[in-house]
PDB file of N, CA and C in Angstrom:
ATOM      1  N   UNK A   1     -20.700   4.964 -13.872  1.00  0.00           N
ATOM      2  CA  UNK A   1     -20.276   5.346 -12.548  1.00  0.00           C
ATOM      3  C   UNK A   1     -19.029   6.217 -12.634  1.00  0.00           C
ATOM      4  N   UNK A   2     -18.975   7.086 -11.824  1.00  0.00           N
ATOM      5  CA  UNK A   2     -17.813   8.398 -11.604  1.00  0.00           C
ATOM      6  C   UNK A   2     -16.561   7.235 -10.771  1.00  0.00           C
ATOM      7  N   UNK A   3     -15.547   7.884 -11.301  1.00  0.00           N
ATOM      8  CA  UNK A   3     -14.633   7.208 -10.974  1.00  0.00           C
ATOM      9  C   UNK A   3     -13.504   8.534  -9.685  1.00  0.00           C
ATOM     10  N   UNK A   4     -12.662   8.268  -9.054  1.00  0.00           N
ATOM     11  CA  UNK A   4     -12.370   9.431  -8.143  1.00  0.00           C
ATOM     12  C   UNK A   4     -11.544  10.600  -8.922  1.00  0.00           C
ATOM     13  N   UNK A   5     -11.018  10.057 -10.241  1.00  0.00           N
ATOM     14  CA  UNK A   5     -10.794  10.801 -10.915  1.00  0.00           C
ATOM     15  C   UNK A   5     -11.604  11.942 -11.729  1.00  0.00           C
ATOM     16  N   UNK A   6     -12.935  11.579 -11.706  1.00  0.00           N
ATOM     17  CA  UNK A   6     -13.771  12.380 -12.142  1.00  0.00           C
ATOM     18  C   UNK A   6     -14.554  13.343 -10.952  1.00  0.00           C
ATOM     19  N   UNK A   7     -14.403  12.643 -10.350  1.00  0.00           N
ATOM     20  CA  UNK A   7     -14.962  13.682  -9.186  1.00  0.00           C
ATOM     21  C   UNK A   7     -14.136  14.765  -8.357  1.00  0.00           C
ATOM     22  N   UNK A   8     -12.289  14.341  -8.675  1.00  0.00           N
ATOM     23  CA  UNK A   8     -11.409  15.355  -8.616  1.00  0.00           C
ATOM     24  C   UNK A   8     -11.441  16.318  -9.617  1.00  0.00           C
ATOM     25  N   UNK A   9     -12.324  16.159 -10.970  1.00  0.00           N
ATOM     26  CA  UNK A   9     -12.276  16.939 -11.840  1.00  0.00           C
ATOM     27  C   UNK A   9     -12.823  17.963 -12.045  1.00  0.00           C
ATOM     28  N   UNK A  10     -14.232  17.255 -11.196  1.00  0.00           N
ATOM     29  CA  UNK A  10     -15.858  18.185 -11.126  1.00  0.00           C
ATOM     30  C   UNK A  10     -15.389  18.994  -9.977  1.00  0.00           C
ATOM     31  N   UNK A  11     -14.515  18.795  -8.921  1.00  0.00           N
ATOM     32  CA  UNK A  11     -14.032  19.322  -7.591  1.00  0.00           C
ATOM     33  C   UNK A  11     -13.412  20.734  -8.336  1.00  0.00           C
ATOM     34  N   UNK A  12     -12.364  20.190  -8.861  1.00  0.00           N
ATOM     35  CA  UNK A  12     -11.753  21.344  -9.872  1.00  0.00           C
ATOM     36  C   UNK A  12     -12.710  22.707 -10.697  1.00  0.00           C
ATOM     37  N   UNK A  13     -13.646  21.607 -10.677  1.00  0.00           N
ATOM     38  CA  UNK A  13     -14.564  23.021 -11.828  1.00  0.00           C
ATOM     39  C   UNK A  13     -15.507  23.659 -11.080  1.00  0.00           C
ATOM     40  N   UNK A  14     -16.106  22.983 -10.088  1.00  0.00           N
ATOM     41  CA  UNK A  14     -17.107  23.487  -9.407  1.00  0.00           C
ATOM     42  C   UNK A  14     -16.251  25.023  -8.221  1.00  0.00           C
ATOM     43  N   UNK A  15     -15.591  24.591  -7.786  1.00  0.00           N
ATOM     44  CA  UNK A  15     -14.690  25.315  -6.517  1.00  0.00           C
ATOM     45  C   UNK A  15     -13.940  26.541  -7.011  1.00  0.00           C
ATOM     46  N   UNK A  16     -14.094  27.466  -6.368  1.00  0.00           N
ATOM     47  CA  UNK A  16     -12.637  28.568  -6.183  1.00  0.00           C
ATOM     48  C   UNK A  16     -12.630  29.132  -4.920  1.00  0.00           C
ATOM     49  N   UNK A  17     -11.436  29.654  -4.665  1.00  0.00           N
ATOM     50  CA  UNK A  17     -10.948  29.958  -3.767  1.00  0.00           C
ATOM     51  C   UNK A  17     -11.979  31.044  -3.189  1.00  0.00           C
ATOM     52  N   UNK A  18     -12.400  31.211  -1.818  1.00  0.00           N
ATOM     53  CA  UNK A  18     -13.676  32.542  -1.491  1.00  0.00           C
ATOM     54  C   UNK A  18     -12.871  33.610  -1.107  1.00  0.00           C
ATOM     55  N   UNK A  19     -11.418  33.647  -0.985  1.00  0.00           N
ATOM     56  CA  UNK A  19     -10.982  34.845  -1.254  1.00  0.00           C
ATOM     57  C   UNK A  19     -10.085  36.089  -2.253  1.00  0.00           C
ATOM     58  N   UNK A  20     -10.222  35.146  -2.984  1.00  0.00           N
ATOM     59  CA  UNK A  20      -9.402  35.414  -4.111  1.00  0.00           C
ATOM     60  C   UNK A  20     -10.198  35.368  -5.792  1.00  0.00           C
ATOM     61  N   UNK A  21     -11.203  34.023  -5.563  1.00  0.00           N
ATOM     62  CA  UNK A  21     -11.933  33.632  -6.451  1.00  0.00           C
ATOM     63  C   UNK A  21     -10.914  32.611  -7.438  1.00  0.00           C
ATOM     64  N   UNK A  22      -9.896  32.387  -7.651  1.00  0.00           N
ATOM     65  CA  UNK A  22      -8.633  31.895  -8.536  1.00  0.00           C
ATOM     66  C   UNK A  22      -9.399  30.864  -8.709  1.00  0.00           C
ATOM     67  N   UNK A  23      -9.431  30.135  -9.574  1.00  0.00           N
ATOM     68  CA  UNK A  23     -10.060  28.696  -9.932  1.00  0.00           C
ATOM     69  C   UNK A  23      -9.003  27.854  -9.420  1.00  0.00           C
ATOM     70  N   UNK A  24      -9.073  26.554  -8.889  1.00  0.00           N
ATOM     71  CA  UNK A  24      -7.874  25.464  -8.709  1.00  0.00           C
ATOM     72  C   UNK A  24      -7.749  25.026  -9.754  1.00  0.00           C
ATOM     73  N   UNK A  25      -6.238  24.583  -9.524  1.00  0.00           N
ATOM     74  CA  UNK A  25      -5.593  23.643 -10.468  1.00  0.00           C
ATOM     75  C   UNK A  25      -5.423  22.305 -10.116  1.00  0.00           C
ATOM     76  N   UNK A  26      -5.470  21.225 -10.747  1.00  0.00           N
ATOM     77  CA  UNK A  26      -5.255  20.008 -10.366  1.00  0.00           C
ATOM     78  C   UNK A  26      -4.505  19.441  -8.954  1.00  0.00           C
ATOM     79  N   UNK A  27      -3.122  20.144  -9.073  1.00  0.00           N
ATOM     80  CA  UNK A  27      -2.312  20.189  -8.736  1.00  0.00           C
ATOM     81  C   UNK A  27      -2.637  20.705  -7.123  1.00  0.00           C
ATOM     82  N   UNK A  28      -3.448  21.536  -6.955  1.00  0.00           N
ATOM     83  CA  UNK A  28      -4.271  22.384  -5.500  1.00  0.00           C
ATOM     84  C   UNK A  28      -4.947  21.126  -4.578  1.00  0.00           C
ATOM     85  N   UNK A  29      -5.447  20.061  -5.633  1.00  0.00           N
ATOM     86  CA  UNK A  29      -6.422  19.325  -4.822  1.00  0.00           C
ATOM     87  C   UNK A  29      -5.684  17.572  -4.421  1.00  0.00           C
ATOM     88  N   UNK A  30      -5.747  17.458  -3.155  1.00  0.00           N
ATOM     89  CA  UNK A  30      -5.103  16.073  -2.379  1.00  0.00           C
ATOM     90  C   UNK A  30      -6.200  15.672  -1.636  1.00  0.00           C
ATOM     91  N   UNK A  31      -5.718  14.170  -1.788  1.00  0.00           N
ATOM     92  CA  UNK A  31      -6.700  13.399  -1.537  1.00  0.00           C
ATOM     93  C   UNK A  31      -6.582  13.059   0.081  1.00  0.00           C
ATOM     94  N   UNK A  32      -7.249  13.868   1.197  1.00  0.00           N
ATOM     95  CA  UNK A  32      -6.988  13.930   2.740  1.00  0.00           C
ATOM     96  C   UNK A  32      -6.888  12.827   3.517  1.00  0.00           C
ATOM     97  N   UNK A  33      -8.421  11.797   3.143  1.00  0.00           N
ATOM     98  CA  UNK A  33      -8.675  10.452   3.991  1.00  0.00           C
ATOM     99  C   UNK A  33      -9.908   9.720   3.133  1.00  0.00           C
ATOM    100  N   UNK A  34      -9.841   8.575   3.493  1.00  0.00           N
ATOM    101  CA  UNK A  34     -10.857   7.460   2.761  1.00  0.00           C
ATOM    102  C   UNK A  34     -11.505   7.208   3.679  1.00  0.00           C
ATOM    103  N   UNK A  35     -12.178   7.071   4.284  1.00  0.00           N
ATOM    104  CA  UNK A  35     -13.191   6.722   5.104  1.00  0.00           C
ATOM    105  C   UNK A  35     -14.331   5.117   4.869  1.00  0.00           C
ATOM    106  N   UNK A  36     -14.713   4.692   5.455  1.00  0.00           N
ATOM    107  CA  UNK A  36     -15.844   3.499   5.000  1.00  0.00           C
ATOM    108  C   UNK A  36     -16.634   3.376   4.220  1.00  0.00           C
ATOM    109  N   UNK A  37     -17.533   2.936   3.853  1.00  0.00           N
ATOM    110  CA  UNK A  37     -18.527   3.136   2.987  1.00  0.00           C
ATOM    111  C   UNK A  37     -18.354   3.495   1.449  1.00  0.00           C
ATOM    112  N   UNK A  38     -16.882   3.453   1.210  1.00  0.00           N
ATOM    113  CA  UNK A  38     -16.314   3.870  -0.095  1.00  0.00           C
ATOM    114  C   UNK A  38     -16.770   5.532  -0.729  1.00  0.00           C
ATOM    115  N   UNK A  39     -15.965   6.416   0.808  1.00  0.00           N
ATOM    116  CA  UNK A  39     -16.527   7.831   0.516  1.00  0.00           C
ATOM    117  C   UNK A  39     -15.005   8.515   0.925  1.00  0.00           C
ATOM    118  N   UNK A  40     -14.818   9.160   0.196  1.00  0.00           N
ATOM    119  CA  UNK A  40     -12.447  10.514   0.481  1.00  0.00           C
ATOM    120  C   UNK A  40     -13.299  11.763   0.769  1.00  0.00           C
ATOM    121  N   UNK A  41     -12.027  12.535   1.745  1.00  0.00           N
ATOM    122  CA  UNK A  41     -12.292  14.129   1.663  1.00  0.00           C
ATOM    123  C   UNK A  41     -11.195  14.433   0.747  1.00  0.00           C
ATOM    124  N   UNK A  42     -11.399  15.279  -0.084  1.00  0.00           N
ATOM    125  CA  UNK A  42     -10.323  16.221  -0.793  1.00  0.00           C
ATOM    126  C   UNK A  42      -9.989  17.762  -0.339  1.00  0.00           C
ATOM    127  N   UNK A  43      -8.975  17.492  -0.079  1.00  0.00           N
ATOM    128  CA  UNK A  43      -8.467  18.892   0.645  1.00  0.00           C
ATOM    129  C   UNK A  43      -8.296  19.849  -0.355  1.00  0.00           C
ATOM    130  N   UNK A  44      -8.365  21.028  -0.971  1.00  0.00           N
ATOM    131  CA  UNK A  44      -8.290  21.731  -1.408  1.00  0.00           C
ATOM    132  C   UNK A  44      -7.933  23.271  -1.098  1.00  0.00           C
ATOM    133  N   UNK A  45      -6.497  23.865  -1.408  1.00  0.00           N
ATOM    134  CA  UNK A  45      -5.680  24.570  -0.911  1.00  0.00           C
ATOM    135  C   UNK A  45      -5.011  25.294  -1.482  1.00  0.00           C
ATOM    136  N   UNK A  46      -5.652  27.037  -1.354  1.00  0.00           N
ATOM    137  CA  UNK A  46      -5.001  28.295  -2.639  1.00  0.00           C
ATOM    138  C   UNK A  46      -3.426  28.019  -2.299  1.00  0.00           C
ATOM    139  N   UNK A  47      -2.813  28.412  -3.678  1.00  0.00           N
ATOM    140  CA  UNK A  47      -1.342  28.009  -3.266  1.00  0.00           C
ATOM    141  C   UNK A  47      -1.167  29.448  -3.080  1.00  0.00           C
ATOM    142  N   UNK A  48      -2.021  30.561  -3.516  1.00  0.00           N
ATOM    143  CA  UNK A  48      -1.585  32.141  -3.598  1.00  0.00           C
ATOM    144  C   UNK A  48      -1.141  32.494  -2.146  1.00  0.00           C
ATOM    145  N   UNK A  49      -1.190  31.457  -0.986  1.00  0.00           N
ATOM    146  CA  UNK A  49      -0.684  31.955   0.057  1.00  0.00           C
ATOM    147  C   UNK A  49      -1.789  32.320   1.281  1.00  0.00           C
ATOM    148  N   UNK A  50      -2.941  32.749   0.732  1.00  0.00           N
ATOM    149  CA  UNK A  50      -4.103  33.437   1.927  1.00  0.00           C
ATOM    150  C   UNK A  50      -4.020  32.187   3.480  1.00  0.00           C
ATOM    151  N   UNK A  51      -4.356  33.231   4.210  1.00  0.00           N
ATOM    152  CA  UNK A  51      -4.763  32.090   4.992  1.00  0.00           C
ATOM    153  C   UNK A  51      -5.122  30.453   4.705  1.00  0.00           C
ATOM    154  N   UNK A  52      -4.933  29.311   5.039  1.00  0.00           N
ATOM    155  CA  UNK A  52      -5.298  28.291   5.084  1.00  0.00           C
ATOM    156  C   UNK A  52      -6.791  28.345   4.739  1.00  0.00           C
ATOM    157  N   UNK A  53      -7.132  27.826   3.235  1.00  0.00           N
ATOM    158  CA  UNK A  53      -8.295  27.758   3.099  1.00  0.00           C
ATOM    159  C   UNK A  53      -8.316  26.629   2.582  1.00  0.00           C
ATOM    160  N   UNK A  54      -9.163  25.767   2.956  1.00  0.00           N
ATOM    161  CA  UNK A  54      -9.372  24.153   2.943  1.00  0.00           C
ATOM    162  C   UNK A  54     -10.584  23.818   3.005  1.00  0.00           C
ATOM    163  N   UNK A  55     -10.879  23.500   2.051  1.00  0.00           N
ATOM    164  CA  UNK A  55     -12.852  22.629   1.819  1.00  0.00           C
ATOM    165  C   UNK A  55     -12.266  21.009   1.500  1.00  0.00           C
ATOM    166  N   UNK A  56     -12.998  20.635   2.553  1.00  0.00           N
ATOM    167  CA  UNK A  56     -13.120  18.975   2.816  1.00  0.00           C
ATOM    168  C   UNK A  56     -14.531  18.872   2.064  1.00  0.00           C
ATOM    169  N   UNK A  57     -14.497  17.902   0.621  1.00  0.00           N
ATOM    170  CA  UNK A  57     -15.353  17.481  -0.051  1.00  0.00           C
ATOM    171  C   UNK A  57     -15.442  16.122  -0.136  1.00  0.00           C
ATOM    172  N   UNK A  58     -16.608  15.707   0.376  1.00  0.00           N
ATOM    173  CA  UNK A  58     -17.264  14.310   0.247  1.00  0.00           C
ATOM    174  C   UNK A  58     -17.336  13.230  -0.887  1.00  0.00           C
ATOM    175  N   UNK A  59     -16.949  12.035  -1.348  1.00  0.00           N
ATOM    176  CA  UNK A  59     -16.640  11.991  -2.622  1.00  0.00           C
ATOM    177  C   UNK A  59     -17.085  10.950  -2.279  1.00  0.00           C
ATOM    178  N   UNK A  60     -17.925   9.840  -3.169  1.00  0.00           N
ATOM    179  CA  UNK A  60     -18.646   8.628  -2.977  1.00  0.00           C
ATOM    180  C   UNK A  60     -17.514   7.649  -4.016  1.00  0.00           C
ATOM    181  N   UNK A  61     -17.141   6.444  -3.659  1.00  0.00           N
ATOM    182  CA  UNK A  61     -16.157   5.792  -4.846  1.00  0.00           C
ATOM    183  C   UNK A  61     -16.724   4.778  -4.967  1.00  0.00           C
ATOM    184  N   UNK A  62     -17.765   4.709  -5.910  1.00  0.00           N
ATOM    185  CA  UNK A  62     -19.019   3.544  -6.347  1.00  0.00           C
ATOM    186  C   UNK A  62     -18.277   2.699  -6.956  1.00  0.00           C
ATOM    187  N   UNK A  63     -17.058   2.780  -8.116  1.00  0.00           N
ATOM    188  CA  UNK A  63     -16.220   2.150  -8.660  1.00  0.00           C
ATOM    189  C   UNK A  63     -15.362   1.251  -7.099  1.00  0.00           C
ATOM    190  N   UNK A  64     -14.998   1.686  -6.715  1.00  0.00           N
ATOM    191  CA  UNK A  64     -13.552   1.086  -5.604  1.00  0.00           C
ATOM    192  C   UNK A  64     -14.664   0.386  -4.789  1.00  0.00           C
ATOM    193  N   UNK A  65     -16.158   0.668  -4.600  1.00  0.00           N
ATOM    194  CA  UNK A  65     -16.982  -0.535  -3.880  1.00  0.00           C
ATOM    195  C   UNK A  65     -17.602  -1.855  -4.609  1.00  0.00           C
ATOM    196  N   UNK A  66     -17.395  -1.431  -5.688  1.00  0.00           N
ATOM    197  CA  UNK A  66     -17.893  -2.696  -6.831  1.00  0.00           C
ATOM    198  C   UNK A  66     -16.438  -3.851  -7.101  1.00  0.00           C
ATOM    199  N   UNK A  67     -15.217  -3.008  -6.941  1.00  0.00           N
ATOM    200  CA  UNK A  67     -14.436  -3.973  -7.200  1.00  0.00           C
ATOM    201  C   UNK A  67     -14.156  -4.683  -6.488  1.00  0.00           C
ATOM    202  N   UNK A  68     -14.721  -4.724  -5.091  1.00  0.00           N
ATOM    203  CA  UNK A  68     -14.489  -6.297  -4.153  1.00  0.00           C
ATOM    204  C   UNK A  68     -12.217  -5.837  -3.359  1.00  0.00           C
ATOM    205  N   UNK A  69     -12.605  -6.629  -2.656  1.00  0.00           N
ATOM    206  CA  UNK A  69     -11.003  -6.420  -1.815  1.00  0.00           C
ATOM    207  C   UNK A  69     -10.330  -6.813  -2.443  1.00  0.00           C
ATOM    208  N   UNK A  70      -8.879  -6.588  -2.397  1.00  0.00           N
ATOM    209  CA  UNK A  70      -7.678  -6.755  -3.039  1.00  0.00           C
ATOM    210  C   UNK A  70      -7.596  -8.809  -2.651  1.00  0.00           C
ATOM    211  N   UNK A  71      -6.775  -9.270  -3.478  1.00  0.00           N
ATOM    212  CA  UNK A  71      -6.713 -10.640  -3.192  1.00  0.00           C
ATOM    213  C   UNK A  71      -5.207 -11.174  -2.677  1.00  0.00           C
ATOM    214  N   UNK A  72      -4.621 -11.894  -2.334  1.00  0.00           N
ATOM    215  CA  UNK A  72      -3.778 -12.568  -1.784  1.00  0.00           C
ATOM    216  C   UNK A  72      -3.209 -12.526  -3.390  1.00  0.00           C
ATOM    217  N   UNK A  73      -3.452 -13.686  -4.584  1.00  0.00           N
ATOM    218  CA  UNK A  73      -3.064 -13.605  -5.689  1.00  0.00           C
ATOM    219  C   UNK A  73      -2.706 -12.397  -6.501  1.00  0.00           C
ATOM    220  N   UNK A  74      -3.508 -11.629  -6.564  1.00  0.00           N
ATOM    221  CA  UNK A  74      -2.986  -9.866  -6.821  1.00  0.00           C
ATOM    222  C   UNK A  74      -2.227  -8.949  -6.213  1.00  0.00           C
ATOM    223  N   UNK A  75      -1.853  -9.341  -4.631  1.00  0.00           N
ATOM    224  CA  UNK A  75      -0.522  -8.856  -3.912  1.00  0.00           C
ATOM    225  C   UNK A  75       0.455  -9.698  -4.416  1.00  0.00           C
ATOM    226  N   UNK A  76       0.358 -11.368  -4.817  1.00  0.00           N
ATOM    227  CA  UNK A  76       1.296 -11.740  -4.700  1.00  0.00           C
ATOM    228  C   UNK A  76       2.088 -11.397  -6.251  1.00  0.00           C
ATOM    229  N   UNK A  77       0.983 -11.126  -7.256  1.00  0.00           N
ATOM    230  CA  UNK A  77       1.235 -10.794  -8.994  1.00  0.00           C
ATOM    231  C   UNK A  77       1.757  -9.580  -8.864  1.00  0.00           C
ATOM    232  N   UNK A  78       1.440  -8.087  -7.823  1.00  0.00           N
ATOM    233  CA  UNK A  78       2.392  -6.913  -7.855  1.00  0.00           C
ATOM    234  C   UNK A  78       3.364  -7.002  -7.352  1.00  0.00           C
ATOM    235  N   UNK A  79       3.451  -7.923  -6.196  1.00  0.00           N
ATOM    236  CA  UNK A  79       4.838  -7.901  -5.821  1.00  0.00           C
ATOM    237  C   UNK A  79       6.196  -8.232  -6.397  1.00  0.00           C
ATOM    238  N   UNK A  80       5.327  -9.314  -7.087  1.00  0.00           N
ATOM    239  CA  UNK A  80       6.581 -10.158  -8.381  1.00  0.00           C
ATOM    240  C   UNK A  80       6.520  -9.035  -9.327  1.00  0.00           C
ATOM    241  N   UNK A  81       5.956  -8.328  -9.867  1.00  0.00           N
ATOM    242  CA  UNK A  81       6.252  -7.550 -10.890  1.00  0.00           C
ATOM    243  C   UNK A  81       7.411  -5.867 -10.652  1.00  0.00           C
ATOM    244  N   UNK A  82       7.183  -5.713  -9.071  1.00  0.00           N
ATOM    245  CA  UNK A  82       7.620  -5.090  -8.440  1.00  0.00           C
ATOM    246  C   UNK A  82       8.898  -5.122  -8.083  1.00  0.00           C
ATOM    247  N   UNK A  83       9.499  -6.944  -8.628  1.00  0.00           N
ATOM    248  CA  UNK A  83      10.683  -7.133  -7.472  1.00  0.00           C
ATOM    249  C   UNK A  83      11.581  -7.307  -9.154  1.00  0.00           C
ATOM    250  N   UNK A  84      10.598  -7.458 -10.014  1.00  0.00           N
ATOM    251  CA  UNK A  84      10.770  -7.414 -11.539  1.00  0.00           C
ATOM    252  C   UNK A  84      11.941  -5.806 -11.802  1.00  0.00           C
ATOM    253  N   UNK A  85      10.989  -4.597 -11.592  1.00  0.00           N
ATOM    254  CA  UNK A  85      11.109  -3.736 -12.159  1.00  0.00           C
ATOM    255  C   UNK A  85      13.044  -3.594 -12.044  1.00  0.00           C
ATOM    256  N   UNK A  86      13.423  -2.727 -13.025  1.00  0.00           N
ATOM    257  CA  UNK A  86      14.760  -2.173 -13.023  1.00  0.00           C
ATOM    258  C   UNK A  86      14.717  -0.950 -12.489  1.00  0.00           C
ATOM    259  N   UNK A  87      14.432  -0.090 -13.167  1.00  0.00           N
ATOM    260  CA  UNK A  87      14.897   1.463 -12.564  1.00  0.00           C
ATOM    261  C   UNK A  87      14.093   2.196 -12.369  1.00  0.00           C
ATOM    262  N   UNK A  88      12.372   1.800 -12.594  1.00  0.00           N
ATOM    263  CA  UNK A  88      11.383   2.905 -12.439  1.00  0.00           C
ATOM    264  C   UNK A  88      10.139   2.454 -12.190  1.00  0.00           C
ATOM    265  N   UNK A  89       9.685   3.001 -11.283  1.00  0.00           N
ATOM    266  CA  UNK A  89       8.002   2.208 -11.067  1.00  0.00           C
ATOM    267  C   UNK A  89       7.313   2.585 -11.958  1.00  0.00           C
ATOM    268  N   UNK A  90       7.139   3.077 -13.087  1.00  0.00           N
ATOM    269  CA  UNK A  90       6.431   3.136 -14.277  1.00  0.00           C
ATOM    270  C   UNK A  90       6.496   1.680 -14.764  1.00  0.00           C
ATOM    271  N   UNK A  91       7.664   0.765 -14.738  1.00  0.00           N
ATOM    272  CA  UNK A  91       7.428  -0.153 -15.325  1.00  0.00           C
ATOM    273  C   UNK A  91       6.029  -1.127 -14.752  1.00  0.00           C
ATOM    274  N   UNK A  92       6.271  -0.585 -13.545  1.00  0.00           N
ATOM    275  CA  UNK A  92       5.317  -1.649 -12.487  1.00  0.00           C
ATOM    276  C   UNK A  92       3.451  -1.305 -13.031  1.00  0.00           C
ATOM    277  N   UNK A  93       3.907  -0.016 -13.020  1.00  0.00           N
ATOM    278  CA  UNK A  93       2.070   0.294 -13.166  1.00  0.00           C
ATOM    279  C   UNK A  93       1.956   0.418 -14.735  1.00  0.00           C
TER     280      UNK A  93
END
């Protein structure tokens, strides 16, 4: 199963800009809204300046529907690890 990281990737390779043609960079593509059904739009946006050009792409997250809801015990294990950290949320994740 594609994970949303992979489908930001295929987003990346498949897409360019229709007026310019520039391929995106990672960095071009944000993640807009999550919607139900475990499906995001990715906004995608020439930084070269043109007009606002934005393709909302459909993204299915088969992974984030298999893993079941977050738990009471797993808010309560980030939070402690959270209240843990010293100087950088790297430690946390």
């Amino acid at each position: 199963m594609r994970s949303l990281q992979d489908e930001i990737r295929q987003a990346q390779k498949d897409l360019s800009c229709p007026i310019c043609a520039r391929t995106f960079q990672l960095r071009d593509i944000r993640i807009r809204s999550f919607h139900g059904l475990g499906s995001a739009e990715l906004s995608v946006i020439c930084s070269r300046g043109h007009f606002p050009v934005i393709l909302l792409v459909p993204v299915t997250l088969r992974d984030a529907l298999s893993a079941g809801p977050i738990t009471d015990l797993e808010v309560s294990q980030f939070s402690a690890r959270i209240s843990k950290a010293d100087k950088s949320i790297k430690e946390v994740l």
